[in-house]
Structures are given as C-alpha cells and as structure tokens.
PDB file of N, CA and C in Angstrom:
ATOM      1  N   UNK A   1     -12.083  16.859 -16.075  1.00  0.00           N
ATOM      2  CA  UNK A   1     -11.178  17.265 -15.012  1.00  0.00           C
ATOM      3  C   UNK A   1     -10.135  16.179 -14.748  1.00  0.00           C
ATOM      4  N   UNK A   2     -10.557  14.673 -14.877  1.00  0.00           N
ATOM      5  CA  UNK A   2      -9.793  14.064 -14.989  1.00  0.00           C
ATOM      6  C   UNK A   2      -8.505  13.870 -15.686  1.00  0.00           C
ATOM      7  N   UNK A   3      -9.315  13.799 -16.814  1.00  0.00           N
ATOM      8  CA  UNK A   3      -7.883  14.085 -17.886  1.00  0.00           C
ATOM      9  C   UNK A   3      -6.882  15.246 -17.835  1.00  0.00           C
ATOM     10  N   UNK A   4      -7.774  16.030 -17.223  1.00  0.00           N
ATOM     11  CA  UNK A   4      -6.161  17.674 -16.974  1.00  0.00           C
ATOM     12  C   UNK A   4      -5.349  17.113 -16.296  1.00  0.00           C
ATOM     13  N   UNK A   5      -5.774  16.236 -15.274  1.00  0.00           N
ATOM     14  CA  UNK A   5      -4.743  16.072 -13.772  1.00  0.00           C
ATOM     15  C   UNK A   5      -3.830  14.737 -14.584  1.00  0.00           C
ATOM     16  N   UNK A   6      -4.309  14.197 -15.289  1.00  0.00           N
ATOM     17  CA  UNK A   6      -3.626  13.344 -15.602  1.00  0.00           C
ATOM     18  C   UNK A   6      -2.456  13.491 -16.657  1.00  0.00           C
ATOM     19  N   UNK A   7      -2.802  14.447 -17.472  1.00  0.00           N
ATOM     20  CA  UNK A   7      -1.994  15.110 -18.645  1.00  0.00           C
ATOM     21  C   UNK A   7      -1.025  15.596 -17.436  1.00  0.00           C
ATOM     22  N   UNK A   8      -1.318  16.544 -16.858  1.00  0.00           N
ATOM     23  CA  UNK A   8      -0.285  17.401 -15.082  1.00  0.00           C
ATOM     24  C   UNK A   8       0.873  16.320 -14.817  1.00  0.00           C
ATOM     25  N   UNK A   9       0.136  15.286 -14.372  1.00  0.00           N
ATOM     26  CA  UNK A   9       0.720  14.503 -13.882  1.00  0.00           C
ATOM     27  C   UNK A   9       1.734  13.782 -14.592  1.00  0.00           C
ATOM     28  N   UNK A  10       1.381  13.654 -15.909  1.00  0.00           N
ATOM     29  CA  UNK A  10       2.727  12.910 -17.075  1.00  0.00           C
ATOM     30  C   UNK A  10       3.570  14.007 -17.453  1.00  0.00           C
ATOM     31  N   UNK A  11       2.767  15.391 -17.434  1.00  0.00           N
ATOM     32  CA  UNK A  11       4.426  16.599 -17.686  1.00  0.00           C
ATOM     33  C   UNK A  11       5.262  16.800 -16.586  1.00  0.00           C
ATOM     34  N   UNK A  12       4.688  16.510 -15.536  1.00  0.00           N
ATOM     35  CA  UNK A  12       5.537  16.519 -13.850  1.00  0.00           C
ATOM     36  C   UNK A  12       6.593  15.488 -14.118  1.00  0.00           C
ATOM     37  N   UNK A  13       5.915  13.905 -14.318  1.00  0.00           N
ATOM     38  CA  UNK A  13       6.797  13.118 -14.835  1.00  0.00           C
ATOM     39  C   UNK A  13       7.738  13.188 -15.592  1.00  0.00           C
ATOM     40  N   UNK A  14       7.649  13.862 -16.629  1.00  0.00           N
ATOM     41  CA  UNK A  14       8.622  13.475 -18.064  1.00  0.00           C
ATOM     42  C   UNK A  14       9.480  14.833 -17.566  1.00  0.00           C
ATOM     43  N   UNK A  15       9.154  15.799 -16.926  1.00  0.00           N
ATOM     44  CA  UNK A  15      10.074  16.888 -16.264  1.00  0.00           C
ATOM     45  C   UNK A  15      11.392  16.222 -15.436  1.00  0.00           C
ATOM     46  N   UNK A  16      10.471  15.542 -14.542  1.00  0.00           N
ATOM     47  CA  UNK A  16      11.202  14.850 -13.462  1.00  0.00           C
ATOM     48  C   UNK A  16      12.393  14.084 -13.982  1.00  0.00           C
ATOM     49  N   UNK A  17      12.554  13.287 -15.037  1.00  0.00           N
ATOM     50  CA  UNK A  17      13.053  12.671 -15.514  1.00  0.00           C
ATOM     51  C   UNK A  17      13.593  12.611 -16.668  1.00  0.00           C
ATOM     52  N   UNK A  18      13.357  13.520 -17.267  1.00  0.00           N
ATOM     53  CA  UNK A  18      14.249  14.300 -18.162  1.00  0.00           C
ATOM     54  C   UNK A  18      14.997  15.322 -18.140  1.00  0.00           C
ATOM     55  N   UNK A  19      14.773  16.419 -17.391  1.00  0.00           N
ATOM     56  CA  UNK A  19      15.173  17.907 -17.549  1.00  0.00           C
ATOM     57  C   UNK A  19      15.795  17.906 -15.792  1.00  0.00           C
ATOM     58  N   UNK A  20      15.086  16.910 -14.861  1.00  0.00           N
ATOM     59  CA  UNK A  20      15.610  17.394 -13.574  1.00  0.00           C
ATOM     60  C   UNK A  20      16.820  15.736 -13.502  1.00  0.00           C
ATOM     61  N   UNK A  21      16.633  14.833 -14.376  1.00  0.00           N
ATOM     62  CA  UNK A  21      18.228  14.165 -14.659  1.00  0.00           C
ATOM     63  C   UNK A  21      17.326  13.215 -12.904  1.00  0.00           C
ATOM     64  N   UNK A  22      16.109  13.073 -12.631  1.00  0.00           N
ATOM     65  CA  UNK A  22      16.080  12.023 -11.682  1.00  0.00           C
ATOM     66  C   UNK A  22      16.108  10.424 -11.437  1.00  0.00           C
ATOM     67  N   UNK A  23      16.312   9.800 -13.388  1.00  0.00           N
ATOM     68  CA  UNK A  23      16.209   8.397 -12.797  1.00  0.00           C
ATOM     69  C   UNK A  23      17.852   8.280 -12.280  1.00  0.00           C
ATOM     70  N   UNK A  24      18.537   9.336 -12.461  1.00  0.00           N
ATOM     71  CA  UNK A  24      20.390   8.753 -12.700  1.00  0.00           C
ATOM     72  C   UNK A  24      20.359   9.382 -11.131  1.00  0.00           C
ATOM     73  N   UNK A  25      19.736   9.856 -10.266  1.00  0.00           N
ATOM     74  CA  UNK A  25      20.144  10.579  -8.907  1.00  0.00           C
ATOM     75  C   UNK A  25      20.240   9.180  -7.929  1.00  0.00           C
ATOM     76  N   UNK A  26      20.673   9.618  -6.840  1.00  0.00           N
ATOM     77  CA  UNK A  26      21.308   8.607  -6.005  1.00  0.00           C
ATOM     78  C   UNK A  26      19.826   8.570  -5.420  1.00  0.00           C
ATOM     79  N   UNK A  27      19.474   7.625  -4.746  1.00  0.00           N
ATOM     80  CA  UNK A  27      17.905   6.776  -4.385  1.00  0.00           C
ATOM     81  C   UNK A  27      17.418   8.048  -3.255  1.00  0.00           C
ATOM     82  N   UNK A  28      18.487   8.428  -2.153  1.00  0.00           N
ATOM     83  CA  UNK A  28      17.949   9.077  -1.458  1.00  0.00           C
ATOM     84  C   UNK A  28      17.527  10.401  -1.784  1.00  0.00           C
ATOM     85  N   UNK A  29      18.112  10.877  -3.119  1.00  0.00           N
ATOM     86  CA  UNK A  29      17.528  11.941  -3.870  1.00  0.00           C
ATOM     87  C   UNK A  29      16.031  11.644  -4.193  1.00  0.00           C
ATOM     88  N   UNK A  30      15.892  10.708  -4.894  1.00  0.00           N
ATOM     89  CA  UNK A  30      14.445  10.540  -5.403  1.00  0.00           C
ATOM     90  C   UNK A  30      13.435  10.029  -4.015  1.00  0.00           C
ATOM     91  N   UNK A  31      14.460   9.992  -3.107  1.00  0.00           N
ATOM     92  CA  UNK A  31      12.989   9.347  -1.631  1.00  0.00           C
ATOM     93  C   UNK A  31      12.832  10.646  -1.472  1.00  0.00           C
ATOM     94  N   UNK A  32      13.542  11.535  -1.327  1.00  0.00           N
ATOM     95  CA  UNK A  32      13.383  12.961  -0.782  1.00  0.00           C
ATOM     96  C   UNK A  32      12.190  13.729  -1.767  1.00  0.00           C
ATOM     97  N   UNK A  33      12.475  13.459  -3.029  1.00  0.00           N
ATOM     98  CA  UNK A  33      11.403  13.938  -4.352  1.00  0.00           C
ATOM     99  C   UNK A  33       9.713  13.291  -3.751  1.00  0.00           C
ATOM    100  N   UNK A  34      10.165  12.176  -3.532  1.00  0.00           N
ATOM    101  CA  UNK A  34       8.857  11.304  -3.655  1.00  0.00           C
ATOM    102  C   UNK A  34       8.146  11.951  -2.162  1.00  0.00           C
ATOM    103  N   UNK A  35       8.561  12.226  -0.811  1.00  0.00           N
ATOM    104  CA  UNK A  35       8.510  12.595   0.415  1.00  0.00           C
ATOM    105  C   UNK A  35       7.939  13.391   0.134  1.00  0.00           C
ATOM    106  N   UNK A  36       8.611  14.999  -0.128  1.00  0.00           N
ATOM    107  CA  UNK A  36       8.240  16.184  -0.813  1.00  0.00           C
ATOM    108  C   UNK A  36       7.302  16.223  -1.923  1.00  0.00           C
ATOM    109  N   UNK A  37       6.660  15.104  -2.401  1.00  0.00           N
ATOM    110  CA  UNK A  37       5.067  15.156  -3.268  1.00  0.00           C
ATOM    111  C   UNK A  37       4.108  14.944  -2.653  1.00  0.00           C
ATOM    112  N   UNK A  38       4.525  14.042  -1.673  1.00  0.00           N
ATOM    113  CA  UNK A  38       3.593  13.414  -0.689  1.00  0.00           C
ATOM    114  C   UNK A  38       2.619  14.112  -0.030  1.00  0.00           C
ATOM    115  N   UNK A  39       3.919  14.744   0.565  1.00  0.00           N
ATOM    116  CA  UNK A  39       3.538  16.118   1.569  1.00  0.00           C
ATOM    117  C   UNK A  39       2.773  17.091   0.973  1.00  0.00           C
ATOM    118  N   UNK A  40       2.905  17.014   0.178  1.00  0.00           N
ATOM    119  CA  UNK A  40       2.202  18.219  -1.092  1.00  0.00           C
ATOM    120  C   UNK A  40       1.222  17.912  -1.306  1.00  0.00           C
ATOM    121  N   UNK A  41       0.659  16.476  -1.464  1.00  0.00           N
ATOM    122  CA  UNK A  41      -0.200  15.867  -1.843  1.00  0.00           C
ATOM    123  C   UNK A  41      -1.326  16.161  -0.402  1.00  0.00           C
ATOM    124  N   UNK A  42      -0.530  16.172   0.929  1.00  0.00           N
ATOM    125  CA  UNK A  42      -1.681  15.986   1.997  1.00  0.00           C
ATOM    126  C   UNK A  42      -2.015  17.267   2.147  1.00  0.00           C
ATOM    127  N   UNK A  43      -1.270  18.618   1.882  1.00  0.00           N
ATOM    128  CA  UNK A  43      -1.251  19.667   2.147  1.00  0.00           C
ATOM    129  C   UNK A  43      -2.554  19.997   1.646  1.00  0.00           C
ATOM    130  N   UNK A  44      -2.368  19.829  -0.022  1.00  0.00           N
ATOM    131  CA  UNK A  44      -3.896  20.091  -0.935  1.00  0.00           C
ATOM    132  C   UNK A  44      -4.974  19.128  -0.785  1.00  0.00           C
ATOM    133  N   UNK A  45      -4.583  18.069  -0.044  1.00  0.00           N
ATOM    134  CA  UNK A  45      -5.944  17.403   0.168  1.00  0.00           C
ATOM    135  C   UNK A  45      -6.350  17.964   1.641  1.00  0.00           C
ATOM    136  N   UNK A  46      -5.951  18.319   2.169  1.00  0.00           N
ATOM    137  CA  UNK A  46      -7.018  19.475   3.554  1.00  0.00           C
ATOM    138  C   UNK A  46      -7.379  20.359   3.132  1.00  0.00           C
ATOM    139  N   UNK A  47      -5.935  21.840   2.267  1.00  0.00           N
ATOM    140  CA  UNK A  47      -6.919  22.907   2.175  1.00  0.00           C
ATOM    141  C   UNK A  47      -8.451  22.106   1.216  1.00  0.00           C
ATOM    142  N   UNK A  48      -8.440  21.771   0.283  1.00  0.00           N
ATOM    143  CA  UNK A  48      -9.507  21.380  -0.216  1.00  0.00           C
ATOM    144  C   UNK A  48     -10.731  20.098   0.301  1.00  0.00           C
ATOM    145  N   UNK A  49     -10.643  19.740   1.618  1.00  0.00           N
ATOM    146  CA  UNK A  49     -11.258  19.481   2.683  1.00  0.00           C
ATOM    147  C   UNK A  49     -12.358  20.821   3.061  1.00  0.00           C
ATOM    148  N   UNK A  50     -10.896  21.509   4.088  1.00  0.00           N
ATOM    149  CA  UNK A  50     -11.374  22.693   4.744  1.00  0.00           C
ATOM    150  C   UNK A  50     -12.120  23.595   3.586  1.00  0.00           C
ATOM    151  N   UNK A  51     -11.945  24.064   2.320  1.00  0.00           N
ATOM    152  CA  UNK A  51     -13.228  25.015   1.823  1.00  0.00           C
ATOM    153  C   UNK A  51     -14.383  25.073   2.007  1.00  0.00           C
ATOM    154  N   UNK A  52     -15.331  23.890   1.783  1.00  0.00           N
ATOM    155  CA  UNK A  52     -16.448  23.604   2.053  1.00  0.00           C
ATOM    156  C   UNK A  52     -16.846  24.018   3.557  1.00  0.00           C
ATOM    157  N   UNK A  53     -15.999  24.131   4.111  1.00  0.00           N
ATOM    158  CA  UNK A  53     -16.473  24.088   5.856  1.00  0.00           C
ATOM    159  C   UNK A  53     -16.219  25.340   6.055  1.00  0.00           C
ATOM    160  N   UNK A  54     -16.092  26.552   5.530  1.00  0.00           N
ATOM    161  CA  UNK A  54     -15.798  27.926   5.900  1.00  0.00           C
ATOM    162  C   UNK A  54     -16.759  28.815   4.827  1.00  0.00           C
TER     163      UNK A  54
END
C-alpha cells in the first residue's frame, strides 16, 4: 500500500511540473497549489478518522 501512494504521489508530481508548467508559475501560484493539497490532505485524514467510528 505503501508503494501505490508513493508511485500517486511522483505522478501528481511530475504532472505538476510538467504538464501544469508549475516550477515557471509565480510563487503565489504554487503557495496556493501547496495550500489546496494541504487542505486536501486534512480533509482525507478525518473522513478516514471518522469511518471507524460510524
């Protein structure tokens, strides 16, 4: 399981930075990218909290 998320995680990357053109974006573009993962990141770490408890 590890290795899926991690493979995920380097095609997100090489997306990001190839095809969506983010190392050349102006900084507050990529804080906004990085913000918007974040958030994403806490979102799926509750629902997958909360399953177990319902």
């Amino acid at each position: 399981m590890l290795t899926n998320l991690a493979v995920a995680a380097a095609k997100i990357l090489i997306i990001a930075l190839a095809f969506m053109e983010l190392a050349r974006m102006d900084i507050l573009v990529r804080l906004s990218v990085v913000a918007g993962a974040l958030w994403l990141l806490i979102l799926f770490v509750l629902t997958l909290i909360d399953q177990p408890m319902t």
